[in-house]
N, C-alpha and C. Protein backbone atom coordinates (compact mmCIF):
# COMPACT_ATOMS: atom_id res chain seq x y z
N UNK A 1 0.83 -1.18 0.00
CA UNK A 1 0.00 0.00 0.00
C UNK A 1 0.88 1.25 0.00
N UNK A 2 0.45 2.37 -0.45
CA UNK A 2 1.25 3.53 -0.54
C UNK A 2 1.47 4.25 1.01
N UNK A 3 0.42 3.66 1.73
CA UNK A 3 1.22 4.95 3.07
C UNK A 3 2.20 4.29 3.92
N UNK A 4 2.83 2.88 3.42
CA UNK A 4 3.81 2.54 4.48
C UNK A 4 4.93 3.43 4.47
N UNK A 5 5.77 2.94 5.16
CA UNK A 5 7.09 4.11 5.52
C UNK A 5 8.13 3.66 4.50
N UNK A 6 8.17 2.81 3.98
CA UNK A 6 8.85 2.61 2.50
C UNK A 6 8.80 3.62 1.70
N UNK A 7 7.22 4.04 1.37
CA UNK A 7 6.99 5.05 0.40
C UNK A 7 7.40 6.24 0.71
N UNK A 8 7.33 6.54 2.00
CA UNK A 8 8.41 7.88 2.66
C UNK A 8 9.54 8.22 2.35
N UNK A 9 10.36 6.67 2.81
CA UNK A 9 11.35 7.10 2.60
C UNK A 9 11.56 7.09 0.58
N UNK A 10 11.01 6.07 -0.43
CA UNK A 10 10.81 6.12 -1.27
C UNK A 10 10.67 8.37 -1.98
N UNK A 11 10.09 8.39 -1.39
CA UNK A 11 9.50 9.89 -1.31
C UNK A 11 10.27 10.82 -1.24
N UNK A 12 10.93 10.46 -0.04
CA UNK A 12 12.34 11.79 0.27
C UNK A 12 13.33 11.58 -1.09
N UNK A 13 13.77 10.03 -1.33
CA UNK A 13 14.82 10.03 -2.21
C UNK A 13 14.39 10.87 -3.64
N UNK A 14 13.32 10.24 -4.16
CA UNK A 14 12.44 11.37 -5.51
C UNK A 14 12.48 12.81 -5.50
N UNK A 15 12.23 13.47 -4.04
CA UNK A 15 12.62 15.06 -3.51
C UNK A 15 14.51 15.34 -3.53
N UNK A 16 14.86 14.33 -3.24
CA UNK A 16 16.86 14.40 -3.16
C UNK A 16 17.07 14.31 -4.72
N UNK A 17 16.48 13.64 -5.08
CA UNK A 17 17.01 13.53 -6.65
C UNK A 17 16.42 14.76 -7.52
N UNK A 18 15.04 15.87 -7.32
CA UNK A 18 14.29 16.73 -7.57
C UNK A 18 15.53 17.76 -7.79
N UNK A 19 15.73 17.73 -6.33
CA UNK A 19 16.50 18.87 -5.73
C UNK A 19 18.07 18.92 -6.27
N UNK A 20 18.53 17.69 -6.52
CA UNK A 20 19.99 17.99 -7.56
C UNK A 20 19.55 17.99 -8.79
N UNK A 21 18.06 17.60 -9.51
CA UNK A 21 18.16 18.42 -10.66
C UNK A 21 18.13 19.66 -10.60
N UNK A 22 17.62 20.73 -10.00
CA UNK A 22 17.77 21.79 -10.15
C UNK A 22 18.72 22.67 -9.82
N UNK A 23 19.86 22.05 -8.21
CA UNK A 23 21.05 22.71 -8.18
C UNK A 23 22.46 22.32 -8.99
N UNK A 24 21.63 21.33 -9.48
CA UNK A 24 22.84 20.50 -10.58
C UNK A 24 22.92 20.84 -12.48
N UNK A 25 22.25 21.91 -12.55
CA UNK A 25 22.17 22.46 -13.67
C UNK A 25 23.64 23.32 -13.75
N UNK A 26 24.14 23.48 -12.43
CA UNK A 26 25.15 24.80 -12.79
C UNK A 26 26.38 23.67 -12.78
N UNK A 27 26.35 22.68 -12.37
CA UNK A 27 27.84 22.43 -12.39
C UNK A 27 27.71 21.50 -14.03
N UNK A 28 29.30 21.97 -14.27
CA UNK A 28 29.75 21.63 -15.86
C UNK A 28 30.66 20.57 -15.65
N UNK A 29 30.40 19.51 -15.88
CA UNK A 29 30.67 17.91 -15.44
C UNK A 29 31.12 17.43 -17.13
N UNK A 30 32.48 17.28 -17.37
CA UNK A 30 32.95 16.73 -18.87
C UNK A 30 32.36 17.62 -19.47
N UNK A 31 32.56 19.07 -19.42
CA UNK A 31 32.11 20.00 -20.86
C UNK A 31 30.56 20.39 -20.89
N UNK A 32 29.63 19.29 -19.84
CA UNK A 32 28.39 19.62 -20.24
C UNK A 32 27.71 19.93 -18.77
N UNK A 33 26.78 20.91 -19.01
CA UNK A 33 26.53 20.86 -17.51
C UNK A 33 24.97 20.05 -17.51
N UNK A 34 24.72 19.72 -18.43
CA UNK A 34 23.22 18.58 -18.74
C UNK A 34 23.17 17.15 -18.08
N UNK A 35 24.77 16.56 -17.77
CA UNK A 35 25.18 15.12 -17.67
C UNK A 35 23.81 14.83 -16.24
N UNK A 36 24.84 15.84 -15.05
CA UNK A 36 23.72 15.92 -13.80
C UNK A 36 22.45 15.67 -13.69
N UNK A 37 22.30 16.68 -14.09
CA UNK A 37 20.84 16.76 -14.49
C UNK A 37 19.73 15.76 -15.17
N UNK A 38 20.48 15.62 -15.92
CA UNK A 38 19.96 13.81 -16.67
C UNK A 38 19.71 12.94 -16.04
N UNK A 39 21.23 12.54 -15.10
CA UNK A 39 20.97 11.44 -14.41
C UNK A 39 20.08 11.42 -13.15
N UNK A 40 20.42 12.69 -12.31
CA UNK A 40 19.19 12.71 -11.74
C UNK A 40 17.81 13.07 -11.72
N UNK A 41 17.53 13.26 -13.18
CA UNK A 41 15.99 13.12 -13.69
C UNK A 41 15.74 11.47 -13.99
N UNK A 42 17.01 10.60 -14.13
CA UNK A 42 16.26 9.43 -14.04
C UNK A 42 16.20 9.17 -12.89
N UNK A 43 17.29 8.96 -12.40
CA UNK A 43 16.95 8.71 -10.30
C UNK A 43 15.40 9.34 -10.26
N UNK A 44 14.81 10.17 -10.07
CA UNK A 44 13.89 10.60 -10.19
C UNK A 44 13.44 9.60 -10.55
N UNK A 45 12.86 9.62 -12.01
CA UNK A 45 11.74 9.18 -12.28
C UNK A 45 11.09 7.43 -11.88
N UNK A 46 12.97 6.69 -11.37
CA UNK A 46 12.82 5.63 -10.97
C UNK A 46 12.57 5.69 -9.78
N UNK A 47 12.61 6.26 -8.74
CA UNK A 47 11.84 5.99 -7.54
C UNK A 47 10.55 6.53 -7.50
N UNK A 48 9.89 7.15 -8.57
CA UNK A 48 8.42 7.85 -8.51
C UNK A 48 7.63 6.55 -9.23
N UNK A 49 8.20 5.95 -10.13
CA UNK A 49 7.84 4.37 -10.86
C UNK A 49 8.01 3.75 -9.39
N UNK A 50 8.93 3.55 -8.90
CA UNK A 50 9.25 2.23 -7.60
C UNK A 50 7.56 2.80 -6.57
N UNK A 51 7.81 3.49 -6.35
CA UNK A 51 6.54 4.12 -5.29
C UNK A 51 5.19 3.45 -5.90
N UNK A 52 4.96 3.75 -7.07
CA UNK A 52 3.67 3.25 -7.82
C UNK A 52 3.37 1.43 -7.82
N UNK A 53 4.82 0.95 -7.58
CA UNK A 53 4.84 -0.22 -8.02
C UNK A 53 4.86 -1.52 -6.32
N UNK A 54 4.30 -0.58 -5.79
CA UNK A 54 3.85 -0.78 -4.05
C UNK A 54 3.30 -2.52 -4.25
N UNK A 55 2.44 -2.68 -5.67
CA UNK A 55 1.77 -4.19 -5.55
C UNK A 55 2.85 -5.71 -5.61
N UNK A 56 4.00 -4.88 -6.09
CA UNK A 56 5.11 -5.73 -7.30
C UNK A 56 5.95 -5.30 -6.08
N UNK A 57 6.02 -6.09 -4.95
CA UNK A 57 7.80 -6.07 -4.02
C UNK A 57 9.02 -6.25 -4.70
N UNK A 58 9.01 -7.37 -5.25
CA UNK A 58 10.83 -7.81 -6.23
C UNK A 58 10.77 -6.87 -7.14
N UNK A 59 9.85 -6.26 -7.83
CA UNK A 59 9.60 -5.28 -8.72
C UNK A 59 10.86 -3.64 -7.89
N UNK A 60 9.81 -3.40 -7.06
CA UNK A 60 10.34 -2.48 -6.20
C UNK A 60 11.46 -2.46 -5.74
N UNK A 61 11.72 -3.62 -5.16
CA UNK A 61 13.49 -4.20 -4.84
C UNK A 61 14.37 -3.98 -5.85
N UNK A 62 14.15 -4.46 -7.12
CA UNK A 62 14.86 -4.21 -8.20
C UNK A 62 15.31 -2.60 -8.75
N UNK A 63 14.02 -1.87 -8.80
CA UNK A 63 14.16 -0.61 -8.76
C UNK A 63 14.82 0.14 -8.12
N UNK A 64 14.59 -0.09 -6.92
CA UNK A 64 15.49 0.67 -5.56
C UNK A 64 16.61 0.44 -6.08
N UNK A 65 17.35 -0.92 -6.08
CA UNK A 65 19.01 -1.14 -6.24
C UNK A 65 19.83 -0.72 -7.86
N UNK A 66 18.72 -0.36 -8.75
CA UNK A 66 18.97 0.12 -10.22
C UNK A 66 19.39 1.97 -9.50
N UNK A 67 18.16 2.18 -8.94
CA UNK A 67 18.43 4.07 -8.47
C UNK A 67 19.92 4.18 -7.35
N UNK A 68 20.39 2.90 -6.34
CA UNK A 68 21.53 2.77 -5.43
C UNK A 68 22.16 3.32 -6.24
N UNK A 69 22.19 2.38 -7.71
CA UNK A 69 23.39 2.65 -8.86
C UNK A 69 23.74 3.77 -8.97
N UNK A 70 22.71 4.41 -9.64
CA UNK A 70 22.41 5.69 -10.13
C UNK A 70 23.20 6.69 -9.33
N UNK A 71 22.30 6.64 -8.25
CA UNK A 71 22.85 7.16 -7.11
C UNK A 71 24.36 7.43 -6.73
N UNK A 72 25.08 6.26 -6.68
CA UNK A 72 26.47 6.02 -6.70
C UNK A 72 27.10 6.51 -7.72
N UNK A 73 26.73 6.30 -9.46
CA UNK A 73 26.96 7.10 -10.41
C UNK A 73 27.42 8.68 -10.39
N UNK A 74 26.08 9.20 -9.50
CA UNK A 74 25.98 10.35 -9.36
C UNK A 74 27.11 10.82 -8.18
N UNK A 75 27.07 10.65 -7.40
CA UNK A 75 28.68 11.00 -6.32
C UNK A 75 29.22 10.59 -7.06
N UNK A 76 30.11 9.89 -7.76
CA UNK A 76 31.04 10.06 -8.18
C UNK A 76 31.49 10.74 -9.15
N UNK A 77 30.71 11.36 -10.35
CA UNK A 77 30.84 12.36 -11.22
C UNK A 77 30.74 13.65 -10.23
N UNK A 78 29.81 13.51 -9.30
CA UNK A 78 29.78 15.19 -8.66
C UNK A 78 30.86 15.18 -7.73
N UNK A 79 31.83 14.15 -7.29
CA UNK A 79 33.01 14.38 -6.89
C UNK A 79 33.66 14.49 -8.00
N UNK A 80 34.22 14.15 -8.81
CA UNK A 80 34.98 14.09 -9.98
C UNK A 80 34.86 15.82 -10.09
N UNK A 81 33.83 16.17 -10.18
CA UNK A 81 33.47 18.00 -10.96
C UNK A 81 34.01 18.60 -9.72
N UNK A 82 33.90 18.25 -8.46
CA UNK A 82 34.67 19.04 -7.34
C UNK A 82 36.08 18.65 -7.04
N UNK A 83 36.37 18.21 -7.35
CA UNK A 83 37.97 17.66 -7.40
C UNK A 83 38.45 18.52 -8.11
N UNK A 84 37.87 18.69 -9.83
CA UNK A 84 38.44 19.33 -10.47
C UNK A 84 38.71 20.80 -10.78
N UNK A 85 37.42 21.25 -9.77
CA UNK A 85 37.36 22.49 -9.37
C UNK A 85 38.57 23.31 -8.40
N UNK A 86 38.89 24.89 -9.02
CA UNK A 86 40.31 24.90 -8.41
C UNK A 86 39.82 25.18 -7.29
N UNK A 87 40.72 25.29 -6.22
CA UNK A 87 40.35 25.58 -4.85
C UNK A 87 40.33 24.33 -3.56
N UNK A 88 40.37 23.38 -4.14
CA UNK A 88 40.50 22.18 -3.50
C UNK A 88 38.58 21.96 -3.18
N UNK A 89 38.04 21.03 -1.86
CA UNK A 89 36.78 21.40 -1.73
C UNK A 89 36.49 21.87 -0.26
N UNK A 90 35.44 22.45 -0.51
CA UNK A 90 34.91 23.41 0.37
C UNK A 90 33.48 23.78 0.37
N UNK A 91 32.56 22.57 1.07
CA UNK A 91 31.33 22.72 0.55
C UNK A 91 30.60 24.28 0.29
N UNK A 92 30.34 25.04 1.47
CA UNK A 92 29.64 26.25 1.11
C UNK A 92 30.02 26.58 -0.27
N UNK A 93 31.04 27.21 -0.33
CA UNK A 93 31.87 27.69 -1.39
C UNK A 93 31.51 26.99 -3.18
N UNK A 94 31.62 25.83 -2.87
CA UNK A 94 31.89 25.01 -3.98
C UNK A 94 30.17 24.12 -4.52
N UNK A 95 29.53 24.18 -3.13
CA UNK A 95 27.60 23.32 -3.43
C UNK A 95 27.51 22.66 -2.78
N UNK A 96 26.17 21.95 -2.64
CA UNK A 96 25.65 21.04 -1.88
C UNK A 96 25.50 19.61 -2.48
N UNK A 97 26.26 19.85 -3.42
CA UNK A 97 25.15 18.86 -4.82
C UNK A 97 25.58 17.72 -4.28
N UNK A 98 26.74 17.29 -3.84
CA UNK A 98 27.21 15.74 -3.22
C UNK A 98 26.19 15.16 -2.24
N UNK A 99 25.30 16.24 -1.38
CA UNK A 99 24.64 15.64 -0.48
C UNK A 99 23.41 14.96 -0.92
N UNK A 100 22.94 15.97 -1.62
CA UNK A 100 21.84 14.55 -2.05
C UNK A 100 21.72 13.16 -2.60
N UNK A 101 22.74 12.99 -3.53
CA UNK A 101 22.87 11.76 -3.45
C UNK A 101 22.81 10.55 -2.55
N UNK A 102 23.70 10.92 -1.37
CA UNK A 102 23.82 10.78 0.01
C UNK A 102 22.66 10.05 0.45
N UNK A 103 21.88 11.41 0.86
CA UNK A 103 20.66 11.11 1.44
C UNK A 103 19.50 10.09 0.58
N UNK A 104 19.80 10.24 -1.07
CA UNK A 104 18.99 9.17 -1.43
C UNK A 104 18.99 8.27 -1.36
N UNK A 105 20.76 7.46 -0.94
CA UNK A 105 21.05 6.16 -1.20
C UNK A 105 20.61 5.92 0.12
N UNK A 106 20.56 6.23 1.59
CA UNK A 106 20.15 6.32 2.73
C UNK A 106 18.66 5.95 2.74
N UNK A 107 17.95 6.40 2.12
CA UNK A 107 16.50 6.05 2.04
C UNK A 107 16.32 5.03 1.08
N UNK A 108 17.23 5.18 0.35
CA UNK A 108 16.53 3.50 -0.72
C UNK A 108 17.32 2.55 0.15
N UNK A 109 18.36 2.82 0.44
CA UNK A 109 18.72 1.72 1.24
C UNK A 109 17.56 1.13 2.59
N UNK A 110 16.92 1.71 3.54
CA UNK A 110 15.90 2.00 3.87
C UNK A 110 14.77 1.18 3.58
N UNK A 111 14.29 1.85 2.58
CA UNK A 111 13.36 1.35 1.92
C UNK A 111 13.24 -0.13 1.17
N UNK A 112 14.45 -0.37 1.16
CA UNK A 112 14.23 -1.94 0.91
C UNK A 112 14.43 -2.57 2.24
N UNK A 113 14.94 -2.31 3.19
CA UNK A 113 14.82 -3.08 4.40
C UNK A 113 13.44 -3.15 4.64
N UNK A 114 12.83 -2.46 4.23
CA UNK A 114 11.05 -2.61 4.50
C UNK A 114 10.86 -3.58 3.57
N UNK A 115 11.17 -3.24 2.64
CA UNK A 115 9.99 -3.92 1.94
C UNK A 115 10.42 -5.16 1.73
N UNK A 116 11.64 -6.21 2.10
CA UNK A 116 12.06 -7.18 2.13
C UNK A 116 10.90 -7.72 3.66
N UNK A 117 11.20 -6.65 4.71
CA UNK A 117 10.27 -7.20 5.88
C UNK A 117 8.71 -6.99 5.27
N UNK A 118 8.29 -6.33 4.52
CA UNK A 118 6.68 -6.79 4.28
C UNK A 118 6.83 -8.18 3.19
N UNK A 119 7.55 -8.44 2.37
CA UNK A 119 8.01 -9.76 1.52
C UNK A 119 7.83 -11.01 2.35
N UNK A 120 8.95 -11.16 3.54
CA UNK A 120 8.74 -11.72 4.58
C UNK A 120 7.79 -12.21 5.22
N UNK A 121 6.60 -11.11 5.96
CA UNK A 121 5.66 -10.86 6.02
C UNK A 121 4.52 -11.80 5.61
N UNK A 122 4.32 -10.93 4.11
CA UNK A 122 3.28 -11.53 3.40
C UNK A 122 3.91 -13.47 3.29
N UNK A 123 4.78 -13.56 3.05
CA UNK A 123 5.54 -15.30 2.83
C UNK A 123 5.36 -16.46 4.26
N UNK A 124 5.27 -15.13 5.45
CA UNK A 124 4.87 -16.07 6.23
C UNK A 124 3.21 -16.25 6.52
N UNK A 125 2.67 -15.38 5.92
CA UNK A 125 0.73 -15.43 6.01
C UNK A 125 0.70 -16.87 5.17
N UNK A 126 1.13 -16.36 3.97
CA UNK A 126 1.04 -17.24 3.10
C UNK A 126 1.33 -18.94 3.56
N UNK A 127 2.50 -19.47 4.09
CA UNK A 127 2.80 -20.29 4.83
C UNK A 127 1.42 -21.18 5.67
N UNK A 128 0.93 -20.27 6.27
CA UNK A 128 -0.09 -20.59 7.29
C UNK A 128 -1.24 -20.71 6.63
N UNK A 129 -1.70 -20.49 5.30
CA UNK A 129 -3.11 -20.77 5.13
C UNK A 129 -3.16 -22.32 4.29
């Protein structure tokens, strides 16, 4: 069902990934500053699909650990662009953009600990009838 705490945390990560598309327009990552932005419009759009897909658990499981990727993808190009930035790093100074990633992989990570325990769950009802 959509109001478990899966979908929350499901929820925050879709808002973390929202939120580096739009502060992730300015940084210029290999020549383009679009790369960001891209990838976390798919992060996006795969945990707003994972949320919908509340009926389909392995479905959802699968999704979550495709966006981990993503996720991981994403720190490491947005370290790569701050590395290369002169000045050494220095968040204020330099963005926030590393953190969201962060926080998304935190909630999908999260979020499949749930939903492995409603999997569980439902496997042991099932068991008993």
């Amino acid at each position: 069902m959509i109001q478990r705490i899966q979908t929350v945390f499901l929820f925050i990560a879709a808002l973390s990934a929202a939120a580096l598309h739009f502060t992730g327009m300015d940084a210029e990552v290999f020549g383009s500053q679009y790369i960001v932005a891209a990838i976390s419009l798919v992060s996006f759009m795969v945990a707003i699909v994972s949320i919908f897909s509340y009926k389909q658990r392995q479905r959802q499981i699968m999704l979550n650990t495709f966006n981990l990727f993503i996720n991981v993808l994403l720190i490491g190009v947005l370290m790569y662009w701050l590395l290369n930035l002169s000045g050494g790093i220095s968040f204020p100074e330099k963005g926030i953009e590393p953190v969201f990633p962060v926080v998304a992989i935190f909630c999908l990570f999260m979020a499949n600990i749930y939903i492995r325990r409603d999997e569980r769950l439902v496997k042991s009802v099932d068991r008993l009838r």
